[in-house]
Protein backbone atom coordinates (compact mmCIF):
# COMPACT_ATOMS: atom_id res chain seq x y z
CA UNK A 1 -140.69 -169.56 -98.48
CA UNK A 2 -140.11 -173.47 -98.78
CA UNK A 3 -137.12 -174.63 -99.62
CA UNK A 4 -136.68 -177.69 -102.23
CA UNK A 5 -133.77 -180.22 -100.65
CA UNK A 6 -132.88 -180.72 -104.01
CA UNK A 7 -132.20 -177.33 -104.73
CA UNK A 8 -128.68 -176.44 -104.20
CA UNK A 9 -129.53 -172.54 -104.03
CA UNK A 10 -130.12 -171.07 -100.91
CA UNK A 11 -133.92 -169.81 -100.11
CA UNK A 12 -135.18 -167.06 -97.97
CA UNK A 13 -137.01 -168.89 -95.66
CA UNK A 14 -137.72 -165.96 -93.29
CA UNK A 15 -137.46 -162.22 -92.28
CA UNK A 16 -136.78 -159.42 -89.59
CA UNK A 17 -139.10 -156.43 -90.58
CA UNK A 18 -137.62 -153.34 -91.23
CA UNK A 19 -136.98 -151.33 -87.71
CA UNK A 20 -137.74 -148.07 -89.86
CA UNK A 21 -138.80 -147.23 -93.36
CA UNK A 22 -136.44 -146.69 -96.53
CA UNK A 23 -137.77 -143.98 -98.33
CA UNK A 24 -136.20 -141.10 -100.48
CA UNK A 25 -133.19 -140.58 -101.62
CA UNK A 26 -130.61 -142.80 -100.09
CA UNK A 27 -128.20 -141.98 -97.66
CA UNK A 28 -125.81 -144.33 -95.80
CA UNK A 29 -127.93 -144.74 -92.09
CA UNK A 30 -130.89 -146.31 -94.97
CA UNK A 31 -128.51 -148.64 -96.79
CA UNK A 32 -127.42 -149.89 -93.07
CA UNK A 33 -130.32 -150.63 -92.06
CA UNK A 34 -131.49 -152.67 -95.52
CA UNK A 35 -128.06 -154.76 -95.15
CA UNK A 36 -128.57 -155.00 -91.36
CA UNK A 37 -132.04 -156.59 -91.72
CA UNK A 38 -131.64 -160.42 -90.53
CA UNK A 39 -132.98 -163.28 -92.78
CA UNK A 40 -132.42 -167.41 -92.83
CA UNK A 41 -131.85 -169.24 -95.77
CA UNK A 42 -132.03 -172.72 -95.98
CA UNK A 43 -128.67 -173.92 -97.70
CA UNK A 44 -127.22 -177.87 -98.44
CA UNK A 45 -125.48 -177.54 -95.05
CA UNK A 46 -128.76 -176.80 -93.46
CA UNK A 47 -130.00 -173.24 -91.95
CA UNK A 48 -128.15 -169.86 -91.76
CA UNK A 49 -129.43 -166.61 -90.48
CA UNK A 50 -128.11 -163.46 -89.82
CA UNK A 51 -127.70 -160.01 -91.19
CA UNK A 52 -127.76 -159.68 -95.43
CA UNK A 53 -124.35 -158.00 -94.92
CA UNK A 54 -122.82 -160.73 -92.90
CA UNK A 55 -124.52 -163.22 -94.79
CA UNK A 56 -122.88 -161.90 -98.09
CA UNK A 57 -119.35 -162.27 -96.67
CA UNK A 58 -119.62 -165.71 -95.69
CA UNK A 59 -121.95 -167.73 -98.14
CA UNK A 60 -122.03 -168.33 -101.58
CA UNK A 61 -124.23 -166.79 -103.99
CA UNK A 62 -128.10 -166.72 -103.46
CA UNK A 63 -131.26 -165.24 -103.85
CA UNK A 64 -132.62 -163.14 -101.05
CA UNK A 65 -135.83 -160.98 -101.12
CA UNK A 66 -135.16 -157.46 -98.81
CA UNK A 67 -138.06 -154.82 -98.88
CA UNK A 68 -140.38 -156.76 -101.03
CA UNK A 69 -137.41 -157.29 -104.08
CA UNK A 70 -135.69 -160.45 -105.00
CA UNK A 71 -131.56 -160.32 -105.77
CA UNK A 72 -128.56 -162.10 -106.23
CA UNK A 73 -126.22 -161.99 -102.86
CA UNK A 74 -122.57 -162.55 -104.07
CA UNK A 75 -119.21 -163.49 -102.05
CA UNK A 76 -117.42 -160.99 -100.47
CA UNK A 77 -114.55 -161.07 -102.65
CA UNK A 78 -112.94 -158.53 -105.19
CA UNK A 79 -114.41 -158.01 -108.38
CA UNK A 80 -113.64 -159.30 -111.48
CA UNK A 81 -114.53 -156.99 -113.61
CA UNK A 82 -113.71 -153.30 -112.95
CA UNK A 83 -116.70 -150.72 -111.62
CA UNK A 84 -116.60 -147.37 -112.74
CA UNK A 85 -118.41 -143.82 -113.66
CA UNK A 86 -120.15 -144.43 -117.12
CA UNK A 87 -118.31 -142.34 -119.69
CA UNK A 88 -121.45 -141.19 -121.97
CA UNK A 89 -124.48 -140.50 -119.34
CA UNK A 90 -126.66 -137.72 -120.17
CA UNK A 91 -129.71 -137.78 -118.05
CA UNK A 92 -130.62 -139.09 -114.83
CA UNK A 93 -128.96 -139.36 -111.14
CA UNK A 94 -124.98 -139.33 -112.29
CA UNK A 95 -122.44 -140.92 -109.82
CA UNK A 96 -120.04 -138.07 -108.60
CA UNK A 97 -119.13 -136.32 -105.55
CA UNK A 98 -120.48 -138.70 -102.96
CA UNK A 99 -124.13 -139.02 -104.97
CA UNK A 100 -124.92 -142.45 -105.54
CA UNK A 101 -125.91 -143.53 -109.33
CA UNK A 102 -124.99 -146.12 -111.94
CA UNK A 103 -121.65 -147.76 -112.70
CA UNK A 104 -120.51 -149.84 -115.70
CA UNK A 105 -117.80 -152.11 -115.88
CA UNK A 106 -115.93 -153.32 -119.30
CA UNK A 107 -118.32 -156.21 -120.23
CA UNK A 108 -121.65 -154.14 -121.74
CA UNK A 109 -123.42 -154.23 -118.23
CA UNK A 110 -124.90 -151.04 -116.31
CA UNK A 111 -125.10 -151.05 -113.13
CA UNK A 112 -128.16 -149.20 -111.56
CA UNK A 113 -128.89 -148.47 -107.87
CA UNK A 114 -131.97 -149.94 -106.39
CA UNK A 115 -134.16 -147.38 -105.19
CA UNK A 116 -135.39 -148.02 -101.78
CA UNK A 117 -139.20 -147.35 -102.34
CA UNK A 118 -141.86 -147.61 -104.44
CA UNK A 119 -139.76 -146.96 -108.01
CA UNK A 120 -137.19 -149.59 -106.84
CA UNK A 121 -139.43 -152.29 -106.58
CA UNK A 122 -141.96 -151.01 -109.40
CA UNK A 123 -138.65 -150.85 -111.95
CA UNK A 124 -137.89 -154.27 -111.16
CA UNK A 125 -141.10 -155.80 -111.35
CA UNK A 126 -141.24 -154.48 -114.73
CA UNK A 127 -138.51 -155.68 -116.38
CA UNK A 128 -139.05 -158.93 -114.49
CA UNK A 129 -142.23 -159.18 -116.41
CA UNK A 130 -141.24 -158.24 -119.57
CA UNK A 131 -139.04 -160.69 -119.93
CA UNK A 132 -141.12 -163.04 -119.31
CA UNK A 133 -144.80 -161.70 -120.60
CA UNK A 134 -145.25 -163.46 -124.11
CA UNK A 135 -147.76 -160.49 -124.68
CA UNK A 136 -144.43 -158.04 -126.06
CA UNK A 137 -143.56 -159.01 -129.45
CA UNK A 138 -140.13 -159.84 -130.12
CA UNK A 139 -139.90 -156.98 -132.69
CA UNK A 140 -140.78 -154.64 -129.82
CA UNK A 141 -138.23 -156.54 -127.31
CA UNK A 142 -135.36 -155.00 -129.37
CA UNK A 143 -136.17 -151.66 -128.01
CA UNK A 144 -135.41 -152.37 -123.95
CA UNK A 145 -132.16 -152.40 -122.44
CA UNK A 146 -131.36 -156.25 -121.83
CA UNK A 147 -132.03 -157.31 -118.32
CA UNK A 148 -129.57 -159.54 -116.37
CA UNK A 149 -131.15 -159.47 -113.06
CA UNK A 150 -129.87 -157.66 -109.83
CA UNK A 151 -126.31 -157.65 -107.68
CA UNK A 152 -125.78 -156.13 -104.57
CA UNK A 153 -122.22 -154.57 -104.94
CA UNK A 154 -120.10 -151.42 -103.37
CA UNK A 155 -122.39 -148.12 -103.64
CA UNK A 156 -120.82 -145.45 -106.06
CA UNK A 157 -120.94 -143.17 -103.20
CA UNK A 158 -118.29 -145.12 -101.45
CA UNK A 159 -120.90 -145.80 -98.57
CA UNK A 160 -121.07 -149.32 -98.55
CA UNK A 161 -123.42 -152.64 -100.02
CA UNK A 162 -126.76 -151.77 -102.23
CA UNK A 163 -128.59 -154.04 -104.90
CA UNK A 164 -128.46 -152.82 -108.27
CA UNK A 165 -130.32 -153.97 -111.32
CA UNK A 166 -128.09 -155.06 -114.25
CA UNK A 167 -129.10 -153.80 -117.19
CA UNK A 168 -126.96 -153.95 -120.75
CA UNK A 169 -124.83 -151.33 -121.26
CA UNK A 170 -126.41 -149.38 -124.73
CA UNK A 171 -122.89 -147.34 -125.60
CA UNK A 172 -120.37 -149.93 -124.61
CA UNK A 173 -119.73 -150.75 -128.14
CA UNK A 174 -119.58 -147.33 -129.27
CA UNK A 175 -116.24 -145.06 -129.04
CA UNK A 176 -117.89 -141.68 -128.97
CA UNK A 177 -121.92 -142.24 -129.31
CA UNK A 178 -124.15 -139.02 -129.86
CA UNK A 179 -127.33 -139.45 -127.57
CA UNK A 180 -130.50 -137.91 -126.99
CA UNK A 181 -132.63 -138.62 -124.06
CA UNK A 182 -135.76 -137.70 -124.79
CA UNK A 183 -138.61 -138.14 -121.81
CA UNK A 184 -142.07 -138.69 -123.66
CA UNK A 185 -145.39 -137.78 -122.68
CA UNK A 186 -147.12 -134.47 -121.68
CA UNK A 187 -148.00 -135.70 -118.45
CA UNK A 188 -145.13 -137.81 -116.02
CA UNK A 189 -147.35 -138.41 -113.05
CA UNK A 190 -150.22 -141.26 -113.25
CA UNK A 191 -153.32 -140.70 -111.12
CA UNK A 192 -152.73 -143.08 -108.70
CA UNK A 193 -149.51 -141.09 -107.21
CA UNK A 194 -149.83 -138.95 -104.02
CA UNK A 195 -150.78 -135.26 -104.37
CA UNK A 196 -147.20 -134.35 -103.09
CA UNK A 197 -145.78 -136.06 -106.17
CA UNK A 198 -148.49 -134.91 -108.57
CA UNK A 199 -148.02 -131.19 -107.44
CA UNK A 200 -143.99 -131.48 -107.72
CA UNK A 201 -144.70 -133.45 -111.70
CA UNK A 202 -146.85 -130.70 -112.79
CA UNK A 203 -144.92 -127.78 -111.76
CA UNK A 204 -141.78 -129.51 -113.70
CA UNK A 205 -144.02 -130.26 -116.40
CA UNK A 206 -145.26 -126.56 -116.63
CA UNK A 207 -141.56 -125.36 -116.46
CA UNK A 208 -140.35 -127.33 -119.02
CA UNK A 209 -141.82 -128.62 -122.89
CA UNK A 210 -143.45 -131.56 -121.20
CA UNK A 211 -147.34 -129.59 -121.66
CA UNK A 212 -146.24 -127.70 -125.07
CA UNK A 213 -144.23 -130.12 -126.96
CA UNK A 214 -145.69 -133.64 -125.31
CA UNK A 215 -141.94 -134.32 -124.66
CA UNK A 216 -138.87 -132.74 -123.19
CA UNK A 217 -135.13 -133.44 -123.90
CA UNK A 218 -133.96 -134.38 -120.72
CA UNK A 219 -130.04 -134.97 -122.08
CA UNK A 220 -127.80 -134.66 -124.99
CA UNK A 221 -124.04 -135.09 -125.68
CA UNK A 222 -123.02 -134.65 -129.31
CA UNK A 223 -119.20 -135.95 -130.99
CA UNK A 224 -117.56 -133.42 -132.77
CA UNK A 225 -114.59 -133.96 -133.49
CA UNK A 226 -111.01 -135.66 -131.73
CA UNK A 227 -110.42 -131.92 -131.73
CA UNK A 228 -113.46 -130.53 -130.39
CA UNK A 229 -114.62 -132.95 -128.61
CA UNK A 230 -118.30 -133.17 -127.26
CA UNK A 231 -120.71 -130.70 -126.90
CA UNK A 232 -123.40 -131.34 -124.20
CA UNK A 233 -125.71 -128.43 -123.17
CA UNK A 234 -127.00 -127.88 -120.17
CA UNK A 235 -130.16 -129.80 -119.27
CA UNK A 236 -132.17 -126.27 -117.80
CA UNK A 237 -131.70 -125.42 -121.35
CA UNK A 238 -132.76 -128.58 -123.42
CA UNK A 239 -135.53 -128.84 -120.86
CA UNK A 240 -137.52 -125.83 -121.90
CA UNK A 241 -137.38 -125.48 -125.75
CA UNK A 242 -139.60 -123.70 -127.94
CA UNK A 243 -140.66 -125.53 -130.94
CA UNK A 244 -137.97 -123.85 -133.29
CA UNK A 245 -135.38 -124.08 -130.88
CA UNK A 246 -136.35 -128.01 -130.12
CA UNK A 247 -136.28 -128.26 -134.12
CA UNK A 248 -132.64 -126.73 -133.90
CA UNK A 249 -131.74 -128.64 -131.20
CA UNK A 250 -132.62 -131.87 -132.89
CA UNK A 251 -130.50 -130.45 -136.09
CA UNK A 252 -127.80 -129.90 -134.72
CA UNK A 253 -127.75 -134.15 -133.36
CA UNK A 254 -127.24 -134.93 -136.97
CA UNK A 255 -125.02 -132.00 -138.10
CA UNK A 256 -121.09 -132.10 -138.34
CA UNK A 257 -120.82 -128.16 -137.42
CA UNK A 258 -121.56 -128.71 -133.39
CA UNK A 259 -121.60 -126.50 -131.56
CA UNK A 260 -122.24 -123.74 -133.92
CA UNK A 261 -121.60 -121.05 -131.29
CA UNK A 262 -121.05 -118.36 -134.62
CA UNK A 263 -124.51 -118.80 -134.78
CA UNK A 264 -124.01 -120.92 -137.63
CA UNK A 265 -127.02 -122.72 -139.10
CA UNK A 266 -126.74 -126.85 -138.27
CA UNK A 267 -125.53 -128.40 -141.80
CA UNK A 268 -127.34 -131.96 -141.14
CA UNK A 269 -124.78 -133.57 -142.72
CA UNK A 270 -125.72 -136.54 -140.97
CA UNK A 271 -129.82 -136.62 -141.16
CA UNK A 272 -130.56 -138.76 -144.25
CA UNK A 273 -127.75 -141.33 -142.65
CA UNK A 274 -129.46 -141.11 -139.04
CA UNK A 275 -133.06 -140.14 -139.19
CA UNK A 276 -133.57 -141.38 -142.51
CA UNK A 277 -133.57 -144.85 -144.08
CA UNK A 278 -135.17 -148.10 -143.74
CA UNK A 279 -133.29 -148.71 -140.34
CA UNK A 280 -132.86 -145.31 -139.46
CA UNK A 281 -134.30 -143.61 -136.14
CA UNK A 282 -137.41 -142.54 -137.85
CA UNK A 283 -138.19 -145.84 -138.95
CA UNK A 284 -137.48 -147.01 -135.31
CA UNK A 285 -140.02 -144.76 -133.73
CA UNK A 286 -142.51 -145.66 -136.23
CA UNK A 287 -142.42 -149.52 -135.46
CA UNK A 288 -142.53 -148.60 -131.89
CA UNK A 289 -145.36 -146.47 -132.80
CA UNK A 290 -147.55 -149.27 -134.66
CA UNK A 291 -147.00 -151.29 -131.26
CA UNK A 292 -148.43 -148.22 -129.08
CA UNK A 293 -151.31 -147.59 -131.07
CA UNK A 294 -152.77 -151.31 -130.37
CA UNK A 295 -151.02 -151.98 -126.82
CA UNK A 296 -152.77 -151.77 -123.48
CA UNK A 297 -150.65 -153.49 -121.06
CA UNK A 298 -148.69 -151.02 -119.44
CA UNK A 299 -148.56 -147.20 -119.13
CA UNK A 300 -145.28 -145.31 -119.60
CA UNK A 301 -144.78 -142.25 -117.24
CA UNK A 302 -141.66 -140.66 -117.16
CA UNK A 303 -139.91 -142.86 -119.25
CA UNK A 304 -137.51 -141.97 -122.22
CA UNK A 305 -136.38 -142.85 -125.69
CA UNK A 306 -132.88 -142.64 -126.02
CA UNK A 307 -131.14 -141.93 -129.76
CA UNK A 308 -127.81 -143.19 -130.54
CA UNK A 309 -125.26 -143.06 -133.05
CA UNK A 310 -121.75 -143.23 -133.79
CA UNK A 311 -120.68 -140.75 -136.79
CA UNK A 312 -117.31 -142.10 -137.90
CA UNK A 313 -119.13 -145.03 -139.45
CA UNK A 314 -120.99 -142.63 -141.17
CA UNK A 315 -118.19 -140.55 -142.25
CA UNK A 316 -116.85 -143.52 -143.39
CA UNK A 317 -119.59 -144.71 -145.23
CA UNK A 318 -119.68 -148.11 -142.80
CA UNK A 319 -122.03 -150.56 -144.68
CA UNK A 320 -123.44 -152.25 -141.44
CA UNK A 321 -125.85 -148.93 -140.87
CA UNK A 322 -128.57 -151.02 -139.66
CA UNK A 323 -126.88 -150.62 -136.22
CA UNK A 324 -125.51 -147.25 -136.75
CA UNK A 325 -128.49 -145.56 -135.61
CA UNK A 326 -130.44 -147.23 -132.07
CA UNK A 327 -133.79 -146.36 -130.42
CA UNK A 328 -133.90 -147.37 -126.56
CA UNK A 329 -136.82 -146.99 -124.42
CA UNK A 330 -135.28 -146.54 -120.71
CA UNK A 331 -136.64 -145.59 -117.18
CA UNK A 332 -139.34 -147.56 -116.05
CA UNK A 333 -139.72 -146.65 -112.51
CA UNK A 334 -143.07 -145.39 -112.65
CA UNK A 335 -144.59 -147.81 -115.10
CA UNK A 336 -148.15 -148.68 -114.53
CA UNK A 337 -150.79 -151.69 -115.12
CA UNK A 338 -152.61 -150.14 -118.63
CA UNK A 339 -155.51 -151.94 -117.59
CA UNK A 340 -156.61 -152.84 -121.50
CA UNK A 341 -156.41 -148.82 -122.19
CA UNK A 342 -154.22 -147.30 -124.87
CA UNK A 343 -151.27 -145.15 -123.04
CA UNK A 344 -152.53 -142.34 -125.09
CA UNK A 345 -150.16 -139.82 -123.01
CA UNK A 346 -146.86 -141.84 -123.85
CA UNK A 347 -148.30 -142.39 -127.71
CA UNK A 348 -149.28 -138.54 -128.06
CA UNK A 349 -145.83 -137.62 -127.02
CA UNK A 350 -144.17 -139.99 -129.42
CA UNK A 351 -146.22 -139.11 -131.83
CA UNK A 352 -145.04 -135.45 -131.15
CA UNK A 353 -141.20 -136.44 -131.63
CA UNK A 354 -142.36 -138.32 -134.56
CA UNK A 355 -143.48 -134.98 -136.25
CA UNK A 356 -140.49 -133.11 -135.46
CA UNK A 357 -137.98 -135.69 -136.69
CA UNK A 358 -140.11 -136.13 -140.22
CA UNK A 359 -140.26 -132.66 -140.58
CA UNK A 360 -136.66 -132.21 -139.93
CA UNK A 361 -135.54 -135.10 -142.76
CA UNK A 362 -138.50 -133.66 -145.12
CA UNK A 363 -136.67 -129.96 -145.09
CA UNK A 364 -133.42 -131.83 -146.03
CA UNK A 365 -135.01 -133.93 -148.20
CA UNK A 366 -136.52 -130.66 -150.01
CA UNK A 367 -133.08 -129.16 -149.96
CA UNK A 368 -130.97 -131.78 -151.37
CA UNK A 369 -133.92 -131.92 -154.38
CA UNK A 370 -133.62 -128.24 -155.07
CA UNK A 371 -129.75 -128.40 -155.35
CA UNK A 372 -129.76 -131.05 -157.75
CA UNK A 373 -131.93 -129.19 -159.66
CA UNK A 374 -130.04 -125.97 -159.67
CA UNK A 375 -126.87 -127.95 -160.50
CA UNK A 376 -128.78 -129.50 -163.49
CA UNK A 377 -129.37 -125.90 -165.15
């Protein structure tokens, strides 16, 4: 890399190659050796080099690139704003007990590790570009997570330096968000994997409602009450629904009587409020539906829409619903080129959602139709 004298940045200007490969899941002897690796950067006092670990104690902020990815190297100094365990996360690798996963701190960002392989690099590449590619419509924008680029800070595992990519936080402005994570598609591998990965996708995918249902519901944590709290299944359970019981499950997201353990039917208090409407999720899925149907520029695997709401603005009958109710689109570490095809195997899945949630705010609909009319006898 060149480096512009009238830059003041720092630039990479050269690099040690890795003395062994960073693959799988991380472990402190792999984050060593990625913070051990040796670059030079060309900085307004002329050239430094030396490991990315000593480096970050002893210059100020700059871009490096280490295994292929570009990120921000900060000071060695405390933080300003305070790390921790995100309160609300329902899916994916969760930071406890000495496993390494995402942090928030009290601004709105996320915080997630940088996976040292293919996905890491993959992720960030795509985010990169879609900020950036004028091909996404700004009507479709709405639906990522804001990127803010990528930090290297203090591993949640307590086992030293990694780069994360910061991401906005999605439920820092809520004070007890329901959420669904729902992973679309009835396929999560693309061709191009290995056969190792391929064979491990499709025996999940046979396990679960992935091949039935085009989509599985990977998470879900639902506010009851101050008094009851949350209730948030188990994931071996949400993960291989029937269609009724995926039907019941998606109920009870917009019903007041959670858990229901008495075996008490889900009231859907809250479906016409949530599902329903001109801004409601429905109507969210829909757009990103339209968008889908016509879009050939990248392929989804794995990935998953994420539903959130907050239900003491709708108790309350909160007049700024068009942000009570939020579709996300998340996970994007196996995104691939589309190539000008149609991701038919994300679209089916949606689709598939799609069905259940209209179906679900149609029987309500029906219901709420027939009581009026009883009550007008």
């Amino acid at each position: 890399m060149v480096s512009d004298p009238q830059n003041s940045h720092p630039k990479v200007v050269s690099e040690t190659p890795l003395s062994e490969p960073v693959k799988g899941k991380t472990s402190s002897r792999k984050r060593e050796v990625l913070l051990s690796r040796k670059i030079s950067i060309l900085t307004r006092d002329g050239p430094v080099s030396g490991p990315i670990e000593s480096l970050h104690r002893t210059v100020g902020m700059h871009m490096a690139t280490m295994h292929g990815l570009k990120f921000s190297i900060f000071p060695q100094e405390p933080d300003r704003k305070m790390l921790k365990f995100p309160d609300h996360q329902v899916a994916g690798h969760c930071a406890h007990d000495g496993v390494l996963g995402p942090l928030v701190d009290d601004s709105g960002r996320f915080y997630k590790p940088l996976q040292n392989d293919s996905r890491g690099s993959n992720e960030l590449a795509f985010y990169t570009s879609l900020s950036t590619d004028a091909r996404i419509p700004d009507h479709i924008r709405k639906y990522f997570p804001t990127f803010y680029g990528t930090k290297v800070i203090n591993a949640s595992d307590g086992s030293g330096l990694h780069p994360h990519i910061v991401l906005e936080d999605l439920v820092s402005s809520y004070e007890n968000p329901s959420i669904t994570d729902v992973k679309i598609g009835s396929r999560t591998w693309y061709p191009e994997a290995s056969e190792d990965y391929i064979r491990k996708c499709l025996q999940k995918d046979r396990k679960t409602s992935t091949i039935s249902l085009g989509f599985r519901i990977s998470g879900m944590k639902i506010f009851g009450s101050k008094d009851s709290g949350f209730w948030k299944p188990e994931r071996k359970f949400l993960q291989n629904l029937s269609s009724e019981d995926a039907k019941l499950v998606l109920k009870k997201f917009v019903s007041s009587n959670v858990p229901a353990d008495n075996g008490e039917q889900p009231d859907c208090s809250f479906v016409s409020d949530v599902f329903g409407g001109s801004s409601g999720i429905l109507a969210q899925l829909l757009e990103l539906k339209q968008w889908f149907e016509v879009q050939t520029i990248f392929h989804f695997y794995s990935c998953s829409v994420l539903m959130v709401y907050e239900k003491v603005p709708v108790v309350k009958g909160d007049s700024s619903g068009a942000d009570r109710a939020v579709v996300k689109l998340v996970d994007f570490a196996h995104v691939q080129d589309g190539k000008g095809v149609i991701d038919h195997n994300f679209l089916g899945g949606l689709c598939s959602l799609i069905r259940f949630i209209s179906d679900i705010l149609a029987t309500q609909e029906d219901k709420c139709i027939s009581n009026g009319f009883l009550l007008s006898i």
